[in-house]
Structures are given as C-alpha cells and as structure tokens.
Protein backbone atom coordinates (compact mmCIF):
# COMPACT_ATOMS: atom_id res chain seq x y z
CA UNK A 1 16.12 76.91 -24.23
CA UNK A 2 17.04 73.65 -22.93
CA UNK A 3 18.46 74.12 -19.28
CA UNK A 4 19.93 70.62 -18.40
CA UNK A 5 23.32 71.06 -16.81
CA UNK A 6 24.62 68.01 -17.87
CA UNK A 7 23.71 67.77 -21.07
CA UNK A 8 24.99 71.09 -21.67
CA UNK A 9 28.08 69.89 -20.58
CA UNK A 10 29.23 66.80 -22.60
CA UNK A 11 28.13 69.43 -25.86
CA UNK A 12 30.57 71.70 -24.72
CA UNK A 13 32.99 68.67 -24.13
CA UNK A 14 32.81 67.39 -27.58
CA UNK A 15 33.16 70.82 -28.91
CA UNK A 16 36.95 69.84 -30.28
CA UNK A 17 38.16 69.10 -33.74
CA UNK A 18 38.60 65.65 -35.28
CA UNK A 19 41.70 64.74 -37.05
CA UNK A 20 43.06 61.76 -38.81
CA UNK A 21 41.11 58.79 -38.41
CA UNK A 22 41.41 58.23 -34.48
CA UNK A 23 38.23 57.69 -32.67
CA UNK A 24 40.28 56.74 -29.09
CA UNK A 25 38.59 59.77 -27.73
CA UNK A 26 35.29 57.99 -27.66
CA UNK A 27 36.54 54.41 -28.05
CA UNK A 28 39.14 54.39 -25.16
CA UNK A 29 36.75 55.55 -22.68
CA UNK A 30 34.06 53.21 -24.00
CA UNK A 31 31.78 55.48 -24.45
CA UNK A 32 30.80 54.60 -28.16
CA UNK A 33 31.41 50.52 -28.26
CA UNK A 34 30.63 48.65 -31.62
CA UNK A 35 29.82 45.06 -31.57
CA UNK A 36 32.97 42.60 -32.51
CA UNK A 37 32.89 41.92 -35.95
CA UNK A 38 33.35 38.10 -36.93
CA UNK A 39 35.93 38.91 -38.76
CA UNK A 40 39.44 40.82 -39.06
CA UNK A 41 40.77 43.35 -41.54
CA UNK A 42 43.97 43.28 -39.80
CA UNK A 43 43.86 39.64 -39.35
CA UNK A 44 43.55 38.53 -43.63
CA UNK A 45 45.77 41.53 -44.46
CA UNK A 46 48.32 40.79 -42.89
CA UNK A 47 49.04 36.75 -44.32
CA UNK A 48 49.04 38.51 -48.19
CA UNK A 49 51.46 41.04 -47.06
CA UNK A 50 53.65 39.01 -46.54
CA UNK A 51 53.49 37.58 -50.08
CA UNK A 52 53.50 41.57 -51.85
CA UNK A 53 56.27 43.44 -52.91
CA UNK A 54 54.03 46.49 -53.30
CA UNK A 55 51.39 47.67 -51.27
CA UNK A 56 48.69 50.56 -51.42
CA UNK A 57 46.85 51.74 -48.77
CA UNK A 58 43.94 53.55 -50.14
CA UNK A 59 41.97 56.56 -47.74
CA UNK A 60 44.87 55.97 -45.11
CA UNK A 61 43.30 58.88 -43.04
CA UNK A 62 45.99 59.85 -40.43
CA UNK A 63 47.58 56.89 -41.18
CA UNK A 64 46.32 55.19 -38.04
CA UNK A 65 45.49 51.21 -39.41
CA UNK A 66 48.22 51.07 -41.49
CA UNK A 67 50.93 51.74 -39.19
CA UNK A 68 49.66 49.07 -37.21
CA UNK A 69 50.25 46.53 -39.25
CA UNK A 70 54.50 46.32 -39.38
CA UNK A 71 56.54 45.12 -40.91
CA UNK A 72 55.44 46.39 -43.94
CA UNK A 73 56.33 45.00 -47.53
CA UNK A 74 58.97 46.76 -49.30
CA UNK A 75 57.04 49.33 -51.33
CA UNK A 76 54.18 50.93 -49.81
CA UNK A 77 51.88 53.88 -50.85
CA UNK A 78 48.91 55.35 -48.96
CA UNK A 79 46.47 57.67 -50.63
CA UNK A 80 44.72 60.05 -48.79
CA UNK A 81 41.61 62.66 -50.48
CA UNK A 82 41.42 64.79 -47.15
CA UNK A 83 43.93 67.37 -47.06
CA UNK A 84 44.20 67.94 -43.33
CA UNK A 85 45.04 64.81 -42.74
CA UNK A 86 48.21 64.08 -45.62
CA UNK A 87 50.49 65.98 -43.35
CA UNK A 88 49.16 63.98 -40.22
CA UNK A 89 49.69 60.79 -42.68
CA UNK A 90 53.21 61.79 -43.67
CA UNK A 91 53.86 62.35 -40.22
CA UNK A 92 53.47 59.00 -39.03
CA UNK A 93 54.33 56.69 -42.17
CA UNK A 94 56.77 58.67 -43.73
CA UNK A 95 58.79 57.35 -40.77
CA UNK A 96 58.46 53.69 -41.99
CA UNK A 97 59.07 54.41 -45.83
CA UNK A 98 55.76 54.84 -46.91
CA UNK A 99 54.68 57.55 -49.88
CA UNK A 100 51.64 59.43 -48.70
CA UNK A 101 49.99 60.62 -51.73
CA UNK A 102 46.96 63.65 -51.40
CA UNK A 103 44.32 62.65 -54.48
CA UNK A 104 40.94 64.61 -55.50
CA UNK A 105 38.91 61.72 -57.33
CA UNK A 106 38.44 57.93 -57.16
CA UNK A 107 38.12 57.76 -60.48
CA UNK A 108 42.01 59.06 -60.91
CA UNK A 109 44.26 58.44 -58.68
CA UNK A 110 48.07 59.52 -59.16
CA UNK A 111 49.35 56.02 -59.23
CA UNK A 112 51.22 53.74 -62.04
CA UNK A 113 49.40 51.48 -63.97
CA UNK A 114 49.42 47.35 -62.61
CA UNK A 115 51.97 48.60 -59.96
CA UNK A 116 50.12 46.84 -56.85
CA UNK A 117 50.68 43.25 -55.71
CA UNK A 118 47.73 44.26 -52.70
CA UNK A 119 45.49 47.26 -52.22
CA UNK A 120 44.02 47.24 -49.11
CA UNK A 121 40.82 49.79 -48.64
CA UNK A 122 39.09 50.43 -45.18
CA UNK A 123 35.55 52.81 -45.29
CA UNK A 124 36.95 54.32 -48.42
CA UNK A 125 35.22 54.90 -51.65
CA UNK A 126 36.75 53.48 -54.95
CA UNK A 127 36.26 53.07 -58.54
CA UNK A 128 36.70 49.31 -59.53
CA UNK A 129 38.32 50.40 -63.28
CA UNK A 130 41.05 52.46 -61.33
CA UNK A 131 41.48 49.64 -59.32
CA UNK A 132 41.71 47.22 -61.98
CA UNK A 133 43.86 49.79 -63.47
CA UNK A 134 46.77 49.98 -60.69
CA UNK A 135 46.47 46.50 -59.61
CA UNK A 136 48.68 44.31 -60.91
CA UNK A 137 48.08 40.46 -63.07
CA UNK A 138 47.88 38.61 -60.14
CA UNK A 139 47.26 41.55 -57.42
CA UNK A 140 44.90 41.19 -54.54
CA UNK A 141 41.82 43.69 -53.37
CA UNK A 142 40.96 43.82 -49.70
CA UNK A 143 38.32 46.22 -48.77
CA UNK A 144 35.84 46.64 -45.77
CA UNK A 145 32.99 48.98 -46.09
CA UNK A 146 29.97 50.47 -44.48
CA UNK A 147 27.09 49.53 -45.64
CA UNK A 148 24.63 52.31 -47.28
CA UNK A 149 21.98 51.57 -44.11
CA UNK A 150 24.51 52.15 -41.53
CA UNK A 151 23.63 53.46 -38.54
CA UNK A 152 20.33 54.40 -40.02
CA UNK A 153 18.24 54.67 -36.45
CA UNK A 154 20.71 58.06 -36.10
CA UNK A 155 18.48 59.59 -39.30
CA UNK A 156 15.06 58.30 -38.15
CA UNK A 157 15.71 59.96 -34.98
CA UNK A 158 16.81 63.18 -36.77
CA UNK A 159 13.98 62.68 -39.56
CA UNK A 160 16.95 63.06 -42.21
CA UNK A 161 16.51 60.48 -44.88
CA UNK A 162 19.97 58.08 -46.16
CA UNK A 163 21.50 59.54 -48.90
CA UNK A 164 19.44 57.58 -51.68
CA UNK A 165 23.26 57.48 -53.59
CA UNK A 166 24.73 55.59 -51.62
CA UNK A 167 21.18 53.42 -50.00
CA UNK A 168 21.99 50.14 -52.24
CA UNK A 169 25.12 49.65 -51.39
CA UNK A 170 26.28 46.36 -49.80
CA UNK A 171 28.00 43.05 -50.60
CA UNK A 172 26.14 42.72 -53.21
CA UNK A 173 25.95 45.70 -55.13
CA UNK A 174 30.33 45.34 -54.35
CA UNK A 175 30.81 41.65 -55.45
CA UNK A 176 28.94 42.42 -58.69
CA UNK A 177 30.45 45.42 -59.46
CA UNK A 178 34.30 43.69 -59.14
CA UNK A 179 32.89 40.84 -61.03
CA UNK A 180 31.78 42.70 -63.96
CA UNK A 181 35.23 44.13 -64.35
CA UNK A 182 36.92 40.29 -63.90
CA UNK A 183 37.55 40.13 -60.67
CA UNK A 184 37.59 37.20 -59.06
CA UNK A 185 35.92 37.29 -55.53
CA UNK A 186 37.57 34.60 -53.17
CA UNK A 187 36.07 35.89 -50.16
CA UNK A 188 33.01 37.82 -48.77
CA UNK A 189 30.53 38.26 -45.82
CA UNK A 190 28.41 40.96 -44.47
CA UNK A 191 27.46 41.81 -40.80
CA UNK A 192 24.95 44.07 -39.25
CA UNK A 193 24.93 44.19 -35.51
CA UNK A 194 24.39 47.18 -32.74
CA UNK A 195 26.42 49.99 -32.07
CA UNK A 196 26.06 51.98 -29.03
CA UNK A 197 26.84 55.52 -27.70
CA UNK A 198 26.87 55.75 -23.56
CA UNK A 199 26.24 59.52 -23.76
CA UNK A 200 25.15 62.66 -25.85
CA UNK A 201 28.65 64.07 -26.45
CA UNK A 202 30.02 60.96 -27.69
CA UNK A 203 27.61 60.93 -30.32
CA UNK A 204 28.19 64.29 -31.09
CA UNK A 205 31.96 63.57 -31.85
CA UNK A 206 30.84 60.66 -33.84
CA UNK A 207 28.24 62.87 -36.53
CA UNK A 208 30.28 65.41 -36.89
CA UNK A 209 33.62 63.38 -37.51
CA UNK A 210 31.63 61.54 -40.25
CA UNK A 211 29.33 64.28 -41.81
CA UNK A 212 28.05 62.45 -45.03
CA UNK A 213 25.55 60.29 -42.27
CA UNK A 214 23.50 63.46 -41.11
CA UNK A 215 24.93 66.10 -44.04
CA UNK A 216 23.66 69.33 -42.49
CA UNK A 217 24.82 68.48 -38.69
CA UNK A 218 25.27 70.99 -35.92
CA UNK A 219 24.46 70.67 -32.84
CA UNK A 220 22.29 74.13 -33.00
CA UNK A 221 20.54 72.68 -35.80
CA UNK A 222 19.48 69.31 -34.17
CA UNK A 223 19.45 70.55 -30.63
CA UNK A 224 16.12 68.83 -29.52
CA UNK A 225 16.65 65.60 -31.22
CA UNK A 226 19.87 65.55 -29.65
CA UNK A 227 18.31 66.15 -25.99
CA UNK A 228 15.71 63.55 -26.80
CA UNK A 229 18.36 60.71 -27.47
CA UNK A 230 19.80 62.13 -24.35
CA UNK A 231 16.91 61.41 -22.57
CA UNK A 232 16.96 57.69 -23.78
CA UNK A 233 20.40 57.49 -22.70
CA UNK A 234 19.81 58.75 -19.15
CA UNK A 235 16.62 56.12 -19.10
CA UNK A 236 18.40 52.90 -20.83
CA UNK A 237 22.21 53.87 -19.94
CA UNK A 238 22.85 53.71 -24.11
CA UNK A 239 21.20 55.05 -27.72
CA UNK A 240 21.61 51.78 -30.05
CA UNK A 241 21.91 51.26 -33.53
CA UNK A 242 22.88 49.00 -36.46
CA UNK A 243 25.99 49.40 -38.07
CA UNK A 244 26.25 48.15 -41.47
CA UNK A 245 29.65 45.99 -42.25
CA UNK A 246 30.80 44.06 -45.06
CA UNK A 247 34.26 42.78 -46.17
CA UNK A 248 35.33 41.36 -49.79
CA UNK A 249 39.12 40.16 -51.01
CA UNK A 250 39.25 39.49 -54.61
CA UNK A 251 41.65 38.51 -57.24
CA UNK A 252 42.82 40.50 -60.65
C-alpha cells in the first residue's frame, strides 16, 4: 500500500472519462507539453483547401482539428471508427455542413469511389488502396502520424514491449507504401523530439486516453511503476520522452 497523499490525489483527479479528441485538460494547464513540431498540419492544409471542392477528414475524433480550420470547402466528410465520439462529431460539424460518417475498417470505408479532391488524416490508421480508391485523378493525401517508437521510454518504464505490428512504422515504411500504389510523394519529413508530463495524473489521462501504447493499462495494474515515475517527477519537476512524428502529402 502506497500511502503518499499526493500522489493519491492527482490518481483520483484523473479518474474522469476521455471523449473526442481534446487533450485541453492536460494541455491547457501545461501539464503534458510536447515539443513544437517544425512543421504545421494546419498550416499546408489549409493552402490545398482552398483549391478542393471535396474534402474528407478521415478519424475526425470529436471533430476537434477540423473545425478549426474554416471556411471549409464546399463538400466535406469526416469519418470517424469510434462510436462514442460520431455523436460528439456530428455535434460540432454537422453545424458547418459536414457529413460525419461512423466506419468499422480501414480497409472499407463507406465512401464513393475518386470522390475526394483532399483527404486529410491526423494519428489515424489507413489503407493506401482505399485511399487510392476514394481519392480522386488529381486528389491530394495529407497525413501526420505517430511513429511506431513513440513515446517508447513510457513501456521501458512499465517493462511492456511496442506492439511489434506497428514497431516499423515511419516515413519510410509510409512513403513506400503510397509509392507502390502510384502515389506521388511531394512532401515528407520526420521528427522525434521530447515530450513531457509535469505530474503523475497527467500521465495517467494520457495512457488511458490512448490505450494501444500500454494495452493492458490501469492504474491498479501499474501502480508501482506509476509511483516510481512519480518519484522522478517530484526529483526533476518532469518524466520525458520521445515522441515519434512524421508528416507526408502526396499526389494521386
């Protein structure tokens, strides 16, 4: 039994469910900070919007990023494979004319075929052949991922190996998949730089609103790795570790 008061206390502060795709609970406050990127998904997306008549969003989560980015083009779609958060989606971009649409696997998606002029993909999984498949002749793919070693130092500290599936992949593994189905990639670049979490609770929030990077999370499970990281914090003032970030746009 671990009897440290405040320790105890950010676990039972982070004890509150995750929705959407909204972080500002431990972003806001600062108390999870990633380095700046050096570059902007916002930032290319929105130059080729203006230039599509149709736009997909794909793994729109509550809808957050691409309600941000107004005005949109004319037509706009956002898919989303988490069902608690389609009527969060439809909730905020129904409002602005976009069609949320609830799918079940990458490799199907309930779109028409060479519909898209853009498809823009943030931390979402795909299959290049549906993509080829919805984007149009002279479409454009925008997608930034993380990286198959990101945030590893959270698994050595929990002794809970990557998930050897997804381990390999980076830019890449990406590029050379898009390539192979005759894509042309125009732009790429990869990034790995710190990440940092101010206190136990924060990092809490963070594992278990992305389960896939520690699978079988809970906080009763990993209590004593989780009071050990505390104990850095308390020491160094932060627990650091390396996100993994690349970015790709490529051509039909």
């Amino acid at each position: 039994m671990i009897k440290d008061a405040e320790f105890m206390a950010f676990i039972q502060d982070m004890d509150q469910p995750f929705s959407g795709w909204d972080f500002s609970r431990i972003t806001a406050s600062g108390r999870m900070q990633s380095h700046a990127l050096p570059w902007s998904l916002g930032s290319m997306v929105i130059p080729l919007m203006r230039d599509a008549t149709t736009m997909l969003d794909m793994g729109t989560g509550g809808g957050e990023f691409l309600s941000s980015l107004q005005p949109l083009p004319e037509t706009v779609y956002a898919t989303e494979g988490y069902k608690p958060n389609v009527p969060i989606a439809q909730q905020k971009l129904e409002p602005l004319g976009v069609k949320v649409v609830y799918f079940e696997e990458d490799s199907s998606l309930p779109l028409k075929d060479h519909f898209f002029d853009l498809i823009i993909n943030q931390h979402e999984s795909y299959s290049v052949a549906e993509i080829k498949r919805i984007l149009n002749d002279h479409g454009v793919f925008v997608t930034q991922q993380a990286g198959g070693t990101d945030c590893y130092g959270i698994n050595d500290w929990f002794d809970v190996p990557l998930n050897e599936e997804f381990a390999h992949w980076g830019l890449r593994t990406a590029v050379q998949e898009l390539q192979d189905h005759g894509f042309n990639v125009t732009f790429s670049r990869e990034d790995f730089s710190p990440q940092r979490f101010y206190d136990i609770g924060a990092l809490i929030y963070y594992l278990q609103a992305i389960p896939w990077q520690i699978p079988d999370f809970t906080v009763e499970r990993y209590l004593e790795p989780l009071y050990q990281i505390h104990r850095v914090i308390r020491t160094k003032g932060y627990f650091e570790v390396q996100q993994h970030r690349f970015i790709l746009i490529a051509e039909a």
